[in-house]
Each structure stands twice: as structure tokens, then as C-alpha cells.
C-alpha atoms as a PDB file:
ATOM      1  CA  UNK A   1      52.748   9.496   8.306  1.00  0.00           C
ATOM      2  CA  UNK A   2      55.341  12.314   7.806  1.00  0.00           C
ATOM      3  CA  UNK A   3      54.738  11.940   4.040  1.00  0.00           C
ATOM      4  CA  UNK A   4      51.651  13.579   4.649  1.00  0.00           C
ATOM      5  CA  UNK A   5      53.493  16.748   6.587  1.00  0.00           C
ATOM      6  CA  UNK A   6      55.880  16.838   3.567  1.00  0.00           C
ATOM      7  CA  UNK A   7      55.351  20.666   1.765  1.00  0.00           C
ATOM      8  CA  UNK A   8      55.125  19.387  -1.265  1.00  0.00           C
ATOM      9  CA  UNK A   9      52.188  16.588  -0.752  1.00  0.00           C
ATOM     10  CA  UNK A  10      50.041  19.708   1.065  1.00  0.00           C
ATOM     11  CA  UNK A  11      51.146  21.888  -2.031  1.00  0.00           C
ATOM     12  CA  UNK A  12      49.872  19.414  -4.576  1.00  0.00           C
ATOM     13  CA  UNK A  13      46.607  18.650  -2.147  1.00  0.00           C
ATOM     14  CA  UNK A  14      45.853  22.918  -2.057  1.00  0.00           C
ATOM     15  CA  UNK A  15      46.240  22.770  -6.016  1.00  0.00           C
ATOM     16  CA  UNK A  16      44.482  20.310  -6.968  1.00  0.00           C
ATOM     17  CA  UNK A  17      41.476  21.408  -4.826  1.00  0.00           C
ATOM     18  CA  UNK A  18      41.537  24.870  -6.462  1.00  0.00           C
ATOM     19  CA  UNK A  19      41.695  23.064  -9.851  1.00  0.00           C
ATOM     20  CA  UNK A  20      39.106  21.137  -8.923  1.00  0.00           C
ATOM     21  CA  UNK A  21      36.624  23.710  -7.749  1.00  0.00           C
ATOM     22  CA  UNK A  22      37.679  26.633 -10.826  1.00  0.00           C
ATOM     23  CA  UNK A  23      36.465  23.469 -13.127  1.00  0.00           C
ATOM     24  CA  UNK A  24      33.302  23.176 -11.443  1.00  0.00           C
ATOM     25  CA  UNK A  25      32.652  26.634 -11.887  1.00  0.00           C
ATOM     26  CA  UNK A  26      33.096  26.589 -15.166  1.00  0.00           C
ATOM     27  CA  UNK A  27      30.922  23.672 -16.036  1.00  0.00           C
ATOM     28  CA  UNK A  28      28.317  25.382 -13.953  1.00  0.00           C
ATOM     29  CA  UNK A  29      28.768  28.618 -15.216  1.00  0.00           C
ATOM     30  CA  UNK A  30      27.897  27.682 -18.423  1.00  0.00           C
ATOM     31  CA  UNK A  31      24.187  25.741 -17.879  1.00  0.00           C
ATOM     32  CA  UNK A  32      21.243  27.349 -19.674  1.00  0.00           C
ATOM     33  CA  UNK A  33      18.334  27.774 -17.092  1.00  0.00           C
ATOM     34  CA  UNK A  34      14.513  27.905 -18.955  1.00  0.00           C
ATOM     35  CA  UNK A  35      12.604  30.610 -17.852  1.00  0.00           C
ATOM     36  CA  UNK A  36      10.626  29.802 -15.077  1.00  0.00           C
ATOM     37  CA  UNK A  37       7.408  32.159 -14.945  1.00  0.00           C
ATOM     38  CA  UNK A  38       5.932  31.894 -11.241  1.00  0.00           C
ATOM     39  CA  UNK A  39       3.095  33.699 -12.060  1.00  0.00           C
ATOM     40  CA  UNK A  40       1.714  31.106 -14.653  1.00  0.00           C
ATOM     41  CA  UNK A  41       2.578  28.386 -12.144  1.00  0.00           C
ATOM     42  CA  UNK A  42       0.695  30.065  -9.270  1.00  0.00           C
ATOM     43  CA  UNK A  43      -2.200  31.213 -11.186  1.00  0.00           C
ATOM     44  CA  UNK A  44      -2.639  27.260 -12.243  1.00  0.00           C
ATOM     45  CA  UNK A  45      -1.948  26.098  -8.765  1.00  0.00           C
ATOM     46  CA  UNK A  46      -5.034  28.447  -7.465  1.00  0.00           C
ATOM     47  CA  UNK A  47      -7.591  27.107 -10.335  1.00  0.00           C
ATOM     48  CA  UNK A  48      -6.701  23.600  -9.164  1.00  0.00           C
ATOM     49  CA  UNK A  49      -7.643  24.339  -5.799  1.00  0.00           C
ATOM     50  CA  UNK A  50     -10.748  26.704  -6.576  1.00  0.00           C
ATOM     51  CA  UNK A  51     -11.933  23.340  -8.602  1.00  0.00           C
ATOM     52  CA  UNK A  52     -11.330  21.272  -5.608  1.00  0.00           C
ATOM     53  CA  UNK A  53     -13.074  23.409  -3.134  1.00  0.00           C
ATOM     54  CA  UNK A  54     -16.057  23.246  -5.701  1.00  0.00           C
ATOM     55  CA  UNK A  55     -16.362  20.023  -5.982  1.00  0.00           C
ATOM     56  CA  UNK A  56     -15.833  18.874  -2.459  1.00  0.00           C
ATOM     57  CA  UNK A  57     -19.673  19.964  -1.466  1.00  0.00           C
ATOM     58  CA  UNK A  58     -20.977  18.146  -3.923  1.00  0.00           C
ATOM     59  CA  UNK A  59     -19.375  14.864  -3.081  1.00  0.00           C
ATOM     60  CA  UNK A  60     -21.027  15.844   0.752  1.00  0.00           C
ATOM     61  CA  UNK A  61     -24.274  16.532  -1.077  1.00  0.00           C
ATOM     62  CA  UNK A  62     -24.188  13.422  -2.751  1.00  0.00           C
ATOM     63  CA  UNK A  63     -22.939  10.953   0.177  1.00  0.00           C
ATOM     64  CA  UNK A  64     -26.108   8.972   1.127  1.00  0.00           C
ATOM     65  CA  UNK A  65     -24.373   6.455   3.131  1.00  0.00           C
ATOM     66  CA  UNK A  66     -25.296   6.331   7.361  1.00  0.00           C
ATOM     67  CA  UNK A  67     -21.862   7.313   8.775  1.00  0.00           C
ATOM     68  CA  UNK A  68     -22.921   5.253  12.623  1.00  0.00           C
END
């Protein structure tokens, strides 16, 4: 268990985490994001639902089965 305490084992631990995260970084640094344009997205979103607010009276219109 005292190899753990040992200044050199905690030295190599610190390092190899900083290592570690700097790569990560780097890798992520470096990713090419598409442009994303909310406005398109939301503007089809809202037809969707305008279409399904029109046709759900019609499907009431047309139900002709007794709901006893």
C-alpha cells in the first residue's frame, strides 16, 4: 500500500491524467460541426403540427361508431 504514497507513482498518476485530458482536447478541438439552422427546423416542426390539428376534426367528423 505505501507504493501508492510513493512521489513518484502520484507524479506519474498527475501526468498521465494531464496527458490524457490535453489529448482529448485536441481530438475534440478539431471536429467539424454542420450548420444547424433552428429556424428551418422549427418552421417544419410548426407545419407538422398545423397539419395535425387540421386533420384531427375531420377524423371526429368522420367517426360514426356509438362510443356507449
Amino acid at each position: 500500500m505505501e507504493w501508492l504514497l510513493n512521489p513518484w507513482v502520484i507524479s506519474i498518476i498527475i501526468v498521465s491524467v494531464v496527458v490524457s485530458n490535453i489529448a482529448a482536447i485536441k481530438y475534440t478541438a478539431n471536429m467539424k460541426f454542420g450548420r444547424h439552422d433552428k429556424t428551418q427546423e422549427l418552421l417544419r416542426k410548426q407545419q407538422e403540427v398545423e397539419k395535425l390539428k387540421h386533420q384531427q376534426p375531420q377524423d371526429d367528423a368522420t367517426d360514426t361508431t356509438d362510443k356507449k
